[in-house]
N, C-alpha and C. Protein backbone atom coordinates (compact mmCIF):
# COMPACT_ATOMS: atom_id res chain seq x y z
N UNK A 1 -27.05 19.27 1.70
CA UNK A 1 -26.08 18.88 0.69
C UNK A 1 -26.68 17.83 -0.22
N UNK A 2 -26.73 17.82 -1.62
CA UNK A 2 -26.84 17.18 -2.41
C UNK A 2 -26.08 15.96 -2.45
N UNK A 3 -26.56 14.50 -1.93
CA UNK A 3 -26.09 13.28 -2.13
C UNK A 3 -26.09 12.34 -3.38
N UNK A 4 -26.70 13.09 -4.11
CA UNK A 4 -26.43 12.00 -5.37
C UNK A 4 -25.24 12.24 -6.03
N UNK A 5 -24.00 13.26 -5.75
CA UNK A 5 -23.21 13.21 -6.01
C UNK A 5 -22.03 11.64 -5.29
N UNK A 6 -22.54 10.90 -4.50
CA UNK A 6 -21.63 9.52 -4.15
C UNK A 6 -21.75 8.47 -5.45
N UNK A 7 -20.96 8.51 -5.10
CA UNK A 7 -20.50 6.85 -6.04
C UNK A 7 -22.01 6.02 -5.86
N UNK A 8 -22.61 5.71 -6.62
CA UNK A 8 -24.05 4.97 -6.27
C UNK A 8 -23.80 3.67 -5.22
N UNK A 9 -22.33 2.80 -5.86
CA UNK A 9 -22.38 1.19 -5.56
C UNK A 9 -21.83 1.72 -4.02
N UNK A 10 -21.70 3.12 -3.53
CA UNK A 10 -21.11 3.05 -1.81
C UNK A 10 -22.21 3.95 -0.94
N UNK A 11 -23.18 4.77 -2.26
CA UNK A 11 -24.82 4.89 -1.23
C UNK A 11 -25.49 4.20 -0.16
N UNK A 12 -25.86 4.57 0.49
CA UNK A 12 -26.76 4.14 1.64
C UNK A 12 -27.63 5.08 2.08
N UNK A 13 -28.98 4.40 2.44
CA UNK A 13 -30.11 4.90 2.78
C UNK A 13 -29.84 5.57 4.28
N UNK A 14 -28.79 5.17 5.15
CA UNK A 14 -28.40 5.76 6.15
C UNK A 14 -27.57 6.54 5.77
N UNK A 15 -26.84 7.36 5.02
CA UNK A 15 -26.73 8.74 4.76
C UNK A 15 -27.34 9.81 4.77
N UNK A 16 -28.90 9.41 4.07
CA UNK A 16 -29.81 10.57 4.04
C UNK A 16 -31.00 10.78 4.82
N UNK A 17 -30.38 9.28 5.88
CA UNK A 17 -31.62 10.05 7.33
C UNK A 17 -31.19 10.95 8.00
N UNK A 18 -32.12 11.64 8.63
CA UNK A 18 -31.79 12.87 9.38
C UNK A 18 -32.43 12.28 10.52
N UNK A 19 -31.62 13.02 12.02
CA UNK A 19 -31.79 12.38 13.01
C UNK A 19 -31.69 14.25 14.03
N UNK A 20 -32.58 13.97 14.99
CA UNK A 20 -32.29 15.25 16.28
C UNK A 20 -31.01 15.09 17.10
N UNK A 21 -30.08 15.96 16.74
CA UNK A 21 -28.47 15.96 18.20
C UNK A 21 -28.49 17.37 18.32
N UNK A 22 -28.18 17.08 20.18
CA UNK A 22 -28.43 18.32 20.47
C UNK A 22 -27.40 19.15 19.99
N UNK A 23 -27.45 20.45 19.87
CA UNK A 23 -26.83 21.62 20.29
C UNK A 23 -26.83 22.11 18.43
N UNK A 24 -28.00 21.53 17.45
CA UNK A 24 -28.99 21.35 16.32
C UNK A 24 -29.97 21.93 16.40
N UNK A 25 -30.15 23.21 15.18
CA UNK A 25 -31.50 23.46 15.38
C UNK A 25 -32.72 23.08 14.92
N UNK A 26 -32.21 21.25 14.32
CA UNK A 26 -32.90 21.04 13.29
C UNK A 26 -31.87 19.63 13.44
N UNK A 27 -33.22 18.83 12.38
CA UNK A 27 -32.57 17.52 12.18
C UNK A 27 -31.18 17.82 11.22
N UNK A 28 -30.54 16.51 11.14
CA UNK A 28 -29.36 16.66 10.53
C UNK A 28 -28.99 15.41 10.08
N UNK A 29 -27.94 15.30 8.61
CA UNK A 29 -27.59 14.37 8.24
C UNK A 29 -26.48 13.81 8.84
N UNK A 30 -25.54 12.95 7.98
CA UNK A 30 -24.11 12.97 8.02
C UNK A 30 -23.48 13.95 7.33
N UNK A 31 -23.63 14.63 6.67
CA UNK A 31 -23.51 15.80 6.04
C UNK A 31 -23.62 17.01 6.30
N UNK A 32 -24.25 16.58 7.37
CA UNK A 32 -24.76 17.95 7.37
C UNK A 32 -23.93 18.61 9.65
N UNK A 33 -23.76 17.29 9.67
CA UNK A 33 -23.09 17.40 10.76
C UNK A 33 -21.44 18.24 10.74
N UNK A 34 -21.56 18.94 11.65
CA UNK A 34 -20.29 19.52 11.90
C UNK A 34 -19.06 18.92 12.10
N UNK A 35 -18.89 17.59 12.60
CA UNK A 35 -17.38 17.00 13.09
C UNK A 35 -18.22 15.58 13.35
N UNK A 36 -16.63 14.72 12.68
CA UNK A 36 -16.87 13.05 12.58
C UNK A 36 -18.22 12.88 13.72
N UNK A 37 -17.37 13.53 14.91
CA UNK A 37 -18.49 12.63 16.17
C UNK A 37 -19.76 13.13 15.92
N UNK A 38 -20.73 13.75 15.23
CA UNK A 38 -21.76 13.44 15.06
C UNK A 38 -22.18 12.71 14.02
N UNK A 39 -21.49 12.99 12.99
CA UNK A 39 -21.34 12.10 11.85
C UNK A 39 -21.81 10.65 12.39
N UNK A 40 -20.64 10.28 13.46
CA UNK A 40 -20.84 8.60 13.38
C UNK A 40 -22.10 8.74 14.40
N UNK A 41 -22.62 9.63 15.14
CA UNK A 41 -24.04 9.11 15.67
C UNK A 41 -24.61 9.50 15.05
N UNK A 42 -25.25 9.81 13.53
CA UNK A 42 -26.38 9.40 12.82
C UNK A 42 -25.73 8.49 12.08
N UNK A 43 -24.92 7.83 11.95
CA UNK A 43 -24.37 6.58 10.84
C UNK A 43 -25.15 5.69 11.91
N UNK A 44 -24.59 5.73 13.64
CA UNK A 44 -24.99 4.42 14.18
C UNK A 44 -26.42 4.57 14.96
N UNK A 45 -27.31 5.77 14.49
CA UNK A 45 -28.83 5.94 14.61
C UNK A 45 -29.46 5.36 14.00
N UNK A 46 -29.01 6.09 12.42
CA UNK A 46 -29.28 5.20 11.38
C UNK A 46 -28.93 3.95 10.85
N UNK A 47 -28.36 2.74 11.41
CA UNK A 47 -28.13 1.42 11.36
C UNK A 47 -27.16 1.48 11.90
N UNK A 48 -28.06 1.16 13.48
CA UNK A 48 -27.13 0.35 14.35
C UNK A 48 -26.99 -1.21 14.26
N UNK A 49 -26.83 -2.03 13.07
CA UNK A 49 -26.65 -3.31 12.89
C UNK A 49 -24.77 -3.26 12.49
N UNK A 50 -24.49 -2.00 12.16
CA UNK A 50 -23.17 -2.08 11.33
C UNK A 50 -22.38 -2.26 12.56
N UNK A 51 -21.35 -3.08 12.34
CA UNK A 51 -20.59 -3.50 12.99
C UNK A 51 -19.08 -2.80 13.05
N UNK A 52 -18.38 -2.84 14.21
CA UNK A 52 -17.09 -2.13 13.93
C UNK A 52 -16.40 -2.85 12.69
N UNK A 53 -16.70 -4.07 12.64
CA UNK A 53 -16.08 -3.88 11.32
C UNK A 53 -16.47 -3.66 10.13
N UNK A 54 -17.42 -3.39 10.06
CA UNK A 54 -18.62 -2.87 8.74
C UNK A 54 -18.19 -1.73 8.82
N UNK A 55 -17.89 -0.67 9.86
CA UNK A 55 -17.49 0.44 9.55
C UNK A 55 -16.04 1.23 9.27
N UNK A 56 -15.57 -0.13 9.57
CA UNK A 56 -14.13 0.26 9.13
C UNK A 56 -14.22 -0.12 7.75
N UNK A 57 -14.49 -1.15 7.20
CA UNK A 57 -14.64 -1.39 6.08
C UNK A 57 -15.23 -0.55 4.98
N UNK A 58 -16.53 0.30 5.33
CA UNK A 58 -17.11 1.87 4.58
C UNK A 58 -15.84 2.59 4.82
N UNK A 59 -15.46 2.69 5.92
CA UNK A 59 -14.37 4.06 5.64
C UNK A 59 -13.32 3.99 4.87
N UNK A 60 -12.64 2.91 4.77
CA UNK A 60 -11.68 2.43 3.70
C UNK A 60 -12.90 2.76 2.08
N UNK A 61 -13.81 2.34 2.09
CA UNK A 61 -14.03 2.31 0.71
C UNK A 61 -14.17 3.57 0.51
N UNK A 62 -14.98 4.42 1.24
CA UNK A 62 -15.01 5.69 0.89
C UNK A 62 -13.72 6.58 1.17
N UNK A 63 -13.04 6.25 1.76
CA UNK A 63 -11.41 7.10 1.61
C UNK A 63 -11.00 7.42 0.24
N UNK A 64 -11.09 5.69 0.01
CA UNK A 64 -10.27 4.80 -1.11
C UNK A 64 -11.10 6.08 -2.72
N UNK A 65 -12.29 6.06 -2.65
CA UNK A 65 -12.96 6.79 -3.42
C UNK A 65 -12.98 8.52 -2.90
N UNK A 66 -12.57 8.67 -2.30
CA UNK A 66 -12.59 10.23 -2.26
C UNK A 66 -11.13 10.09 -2.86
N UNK A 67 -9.86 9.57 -2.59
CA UNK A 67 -8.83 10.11 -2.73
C UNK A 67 -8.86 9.67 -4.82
N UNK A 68 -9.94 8.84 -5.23
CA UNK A 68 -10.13 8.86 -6.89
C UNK A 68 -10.53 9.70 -6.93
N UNK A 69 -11.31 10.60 -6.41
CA UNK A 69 -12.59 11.74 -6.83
C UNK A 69 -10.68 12.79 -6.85
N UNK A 70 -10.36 12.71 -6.06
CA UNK A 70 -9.56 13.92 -5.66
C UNK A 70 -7.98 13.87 -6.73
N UNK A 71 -7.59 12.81 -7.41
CA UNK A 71 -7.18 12.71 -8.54
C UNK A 71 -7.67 12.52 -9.93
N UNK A 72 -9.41 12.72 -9.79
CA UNK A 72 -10.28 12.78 -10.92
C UNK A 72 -10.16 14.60 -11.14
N UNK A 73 -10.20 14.91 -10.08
CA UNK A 73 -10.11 16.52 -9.78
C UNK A 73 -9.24 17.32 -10.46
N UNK A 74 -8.05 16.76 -10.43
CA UNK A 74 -6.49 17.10 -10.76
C UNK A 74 -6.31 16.75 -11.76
N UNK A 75 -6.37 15.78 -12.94
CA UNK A 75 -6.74 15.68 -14.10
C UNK A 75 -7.49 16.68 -14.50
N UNK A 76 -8.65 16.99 -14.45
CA UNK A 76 -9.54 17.82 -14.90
C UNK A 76 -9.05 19.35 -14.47
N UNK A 77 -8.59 19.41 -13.68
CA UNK A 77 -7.72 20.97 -13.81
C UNK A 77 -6.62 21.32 -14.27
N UNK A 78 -6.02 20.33 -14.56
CA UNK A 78 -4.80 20.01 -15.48
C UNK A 78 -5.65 19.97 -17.44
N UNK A 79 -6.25 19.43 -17.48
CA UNK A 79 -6.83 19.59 -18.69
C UNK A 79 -7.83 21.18 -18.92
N UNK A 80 -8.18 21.34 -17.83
CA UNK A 80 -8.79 23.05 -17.88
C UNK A 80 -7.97 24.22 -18.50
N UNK A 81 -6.89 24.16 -17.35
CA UNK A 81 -5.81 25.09 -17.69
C UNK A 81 -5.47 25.05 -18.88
N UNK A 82 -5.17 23.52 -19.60
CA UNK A 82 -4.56 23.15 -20.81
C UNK A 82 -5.56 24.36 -21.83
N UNK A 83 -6.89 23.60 -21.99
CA UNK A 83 -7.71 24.33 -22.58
C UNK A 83 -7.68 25.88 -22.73
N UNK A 84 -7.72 26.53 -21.36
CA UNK A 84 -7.55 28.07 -21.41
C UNK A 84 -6.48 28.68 -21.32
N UNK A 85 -5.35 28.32 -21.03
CA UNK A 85 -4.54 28.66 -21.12
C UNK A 85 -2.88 28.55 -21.54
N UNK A 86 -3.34 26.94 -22.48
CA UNK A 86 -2.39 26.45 -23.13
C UNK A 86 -0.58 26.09 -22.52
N UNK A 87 -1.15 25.90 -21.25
CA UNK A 87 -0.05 25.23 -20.11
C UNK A 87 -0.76 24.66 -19.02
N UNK A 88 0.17 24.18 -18.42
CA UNK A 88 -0.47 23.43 -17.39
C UNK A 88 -0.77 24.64 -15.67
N UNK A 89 -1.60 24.21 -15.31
CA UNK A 89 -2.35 24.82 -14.11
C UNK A 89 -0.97 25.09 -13.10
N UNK A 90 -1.00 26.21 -12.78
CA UNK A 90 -0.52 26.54 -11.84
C UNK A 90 -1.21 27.16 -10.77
N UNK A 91 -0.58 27.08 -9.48
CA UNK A 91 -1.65 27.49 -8.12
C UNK A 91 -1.60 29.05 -7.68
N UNK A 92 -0.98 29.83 -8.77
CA UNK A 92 -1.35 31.15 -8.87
C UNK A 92 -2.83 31.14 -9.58
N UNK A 93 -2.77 30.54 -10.35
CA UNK A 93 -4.37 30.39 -10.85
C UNK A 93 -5.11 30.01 -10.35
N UNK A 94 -5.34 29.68 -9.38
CA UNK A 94 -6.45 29.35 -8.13
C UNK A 94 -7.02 30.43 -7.81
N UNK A 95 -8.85 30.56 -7.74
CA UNK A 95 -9.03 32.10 -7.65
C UNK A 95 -10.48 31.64 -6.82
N UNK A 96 -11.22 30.66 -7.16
CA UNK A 96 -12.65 29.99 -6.71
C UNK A 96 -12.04 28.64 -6.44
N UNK A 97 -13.08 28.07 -4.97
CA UNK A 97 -13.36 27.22 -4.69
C UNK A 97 -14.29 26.38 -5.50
N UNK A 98 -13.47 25.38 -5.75
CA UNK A 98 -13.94 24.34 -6.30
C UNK A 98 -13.60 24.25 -8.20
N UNK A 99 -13.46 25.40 -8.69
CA UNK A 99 -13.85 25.50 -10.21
C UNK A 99 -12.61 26.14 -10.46
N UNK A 100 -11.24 26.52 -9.64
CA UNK A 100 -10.67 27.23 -9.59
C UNK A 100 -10.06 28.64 -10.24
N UNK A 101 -10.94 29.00 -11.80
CA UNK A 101 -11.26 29.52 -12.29
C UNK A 101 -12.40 29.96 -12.81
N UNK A 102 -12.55 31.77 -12.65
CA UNK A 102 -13.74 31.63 -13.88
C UNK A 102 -13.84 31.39 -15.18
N UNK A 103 -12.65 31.55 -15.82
CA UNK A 103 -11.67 31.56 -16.98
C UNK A 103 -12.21 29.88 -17.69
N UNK A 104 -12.61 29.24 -17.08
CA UNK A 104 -12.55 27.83 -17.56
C UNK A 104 -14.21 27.71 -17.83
N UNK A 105 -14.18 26.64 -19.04
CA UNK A 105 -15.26 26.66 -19.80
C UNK A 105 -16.31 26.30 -18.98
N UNK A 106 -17.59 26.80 -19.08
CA UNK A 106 -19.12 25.66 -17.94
C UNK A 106 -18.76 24.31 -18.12
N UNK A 107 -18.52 23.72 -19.23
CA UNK A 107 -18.78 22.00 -18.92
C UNK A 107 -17.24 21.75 -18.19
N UNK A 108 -16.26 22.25 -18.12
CA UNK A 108 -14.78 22.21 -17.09
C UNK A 108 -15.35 22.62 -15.73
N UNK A 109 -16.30 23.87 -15.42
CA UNK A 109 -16.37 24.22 -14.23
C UNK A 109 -17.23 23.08 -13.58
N UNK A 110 -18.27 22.70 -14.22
CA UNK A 110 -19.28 21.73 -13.66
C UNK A 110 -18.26 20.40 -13.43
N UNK A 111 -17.62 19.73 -14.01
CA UNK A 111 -16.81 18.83 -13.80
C UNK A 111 -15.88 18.89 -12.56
N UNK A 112 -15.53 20.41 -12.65
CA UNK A 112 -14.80 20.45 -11.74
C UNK A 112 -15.38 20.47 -10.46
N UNK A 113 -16.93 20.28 -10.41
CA UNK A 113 -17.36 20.93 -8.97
C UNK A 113 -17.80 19.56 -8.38
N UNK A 114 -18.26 18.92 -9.60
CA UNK A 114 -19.13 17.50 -9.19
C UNK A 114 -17.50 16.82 -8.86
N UNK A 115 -16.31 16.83 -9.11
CA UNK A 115 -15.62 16.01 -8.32
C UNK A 115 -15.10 16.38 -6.84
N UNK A 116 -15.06 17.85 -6.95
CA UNK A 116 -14.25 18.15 -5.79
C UNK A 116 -15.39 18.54 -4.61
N UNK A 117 -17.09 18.14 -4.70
CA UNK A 117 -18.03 17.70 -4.35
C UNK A 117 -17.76 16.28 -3.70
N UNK A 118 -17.85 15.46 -4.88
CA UNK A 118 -17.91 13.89 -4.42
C UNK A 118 -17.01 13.65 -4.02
N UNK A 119 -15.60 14.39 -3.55
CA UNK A 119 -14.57 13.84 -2.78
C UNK A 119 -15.00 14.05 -1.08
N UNK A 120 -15.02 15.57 -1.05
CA UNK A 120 -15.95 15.88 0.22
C UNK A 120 -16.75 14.90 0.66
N UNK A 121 -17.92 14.84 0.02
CA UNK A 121 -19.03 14.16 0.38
C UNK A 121 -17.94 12.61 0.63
N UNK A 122 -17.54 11.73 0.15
CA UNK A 122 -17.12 10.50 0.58
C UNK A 122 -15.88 10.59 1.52
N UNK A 123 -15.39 11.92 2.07
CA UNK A 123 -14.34 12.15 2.95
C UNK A 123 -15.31 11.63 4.28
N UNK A 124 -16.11 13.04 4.01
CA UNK A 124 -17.08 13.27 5.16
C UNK A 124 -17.41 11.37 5.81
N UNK A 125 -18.47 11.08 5.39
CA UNK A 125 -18.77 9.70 4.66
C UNK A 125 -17.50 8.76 5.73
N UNK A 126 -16.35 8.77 5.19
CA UNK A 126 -15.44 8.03 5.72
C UNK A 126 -14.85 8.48 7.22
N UNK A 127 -14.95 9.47 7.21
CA UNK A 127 -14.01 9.88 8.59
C UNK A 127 -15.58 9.98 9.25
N UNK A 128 -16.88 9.67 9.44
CA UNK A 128 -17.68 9.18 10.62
C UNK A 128 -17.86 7.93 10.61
N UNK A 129 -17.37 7.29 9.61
CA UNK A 129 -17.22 5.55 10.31
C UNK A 129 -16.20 5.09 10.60
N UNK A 130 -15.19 6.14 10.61
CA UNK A 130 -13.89 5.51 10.80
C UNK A 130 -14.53 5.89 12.95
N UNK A 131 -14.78 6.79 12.78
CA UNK A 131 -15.25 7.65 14.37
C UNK A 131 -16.31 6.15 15.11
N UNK A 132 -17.28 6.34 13.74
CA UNK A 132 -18.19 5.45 14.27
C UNK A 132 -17.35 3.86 15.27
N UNK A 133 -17.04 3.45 14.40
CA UNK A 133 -15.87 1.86 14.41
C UNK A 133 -14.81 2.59 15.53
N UNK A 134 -14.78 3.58 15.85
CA UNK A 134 -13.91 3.77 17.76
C UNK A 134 -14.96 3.63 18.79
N UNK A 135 -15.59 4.58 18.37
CA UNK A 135 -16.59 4.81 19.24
C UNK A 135 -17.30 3.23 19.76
N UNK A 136 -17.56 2.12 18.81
CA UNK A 136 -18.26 1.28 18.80
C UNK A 136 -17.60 0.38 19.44
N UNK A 137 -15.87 0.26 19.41
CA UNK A 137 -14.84 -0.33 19.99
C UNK A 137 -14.78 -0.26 21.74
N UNK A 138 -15.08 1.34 21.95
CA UNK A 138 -15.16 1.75 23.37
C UNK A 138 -16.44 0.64 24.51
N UNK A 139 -17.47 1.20 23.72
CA UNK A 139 -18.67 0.48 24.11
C UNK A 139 -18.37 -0.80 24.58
N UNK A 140 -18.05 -1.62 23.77
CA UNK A 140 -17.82 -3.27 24.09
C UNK A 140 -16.97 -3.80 25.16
């Protein structure tokens, strides 16, 4: 998965290490992991200095920013529809993931993908440090 779609100021270099967990046929990111709980063991592979509360604190920010990405989204499909079809979007018009039309112009579809991208990506992001910050709770 392409990471330069995050918010730059909530990047981290521990996003895009890849780390060996079993039942992987291959290294893996946070991204690239199937469910929070591996998520938060390459978050806390990749810097185990973060603290439960460092990681509650990422998950709030990145929530906080997926749920902008995800009303950046909705604007922009609300202005799509406008464009092609001179009303507002309705969810019969939903036809593709992510772009929800083909009907809608390239620079609408690309917009539409890079947000409903960067919401994912900072969901993901948030719900393994929210995992991480339990998990880290247990331990102690």
């Amino acid at each position: 998965m392409n990471t330069a779609i995050l918010n730059p100021k909530l990047d981290h270099p521990a996003y895009h290490q890849s780390i060996q967990l079993p039942k992987y046929n291959g290294k893996v990111t946070v991204f690239q992991a199937t469910c929070s709980t591996d998520g938060a063991k390459v978050l806390r592979h990749a810097n185990p200095d973060w603290t439960e509360a460092d990681h509650l604190t990422l998950a709030s920010l990145h929530a906080t920013e997926s749920a902008k990405q995800l009303m950046r989204y909705n604007v922009l499909l609300e202005a799509a529809a406008q464009e092609t079809y001179g009303r507002p979007f309705r969810a019969t018009d939903y036809r593709i993931s992510a772009i929800a039309s083909e009907e809608f112009s390239e620079e609408k579809k690309a917009e539409l993908r890079k947000a409903a991208h960067a919401r994912t990506h900072h969901d993901v992001v948030a719900r393994a440090h929210l995992t991480a910050a339990r998990r880290r709770k247990r331990m102690q």
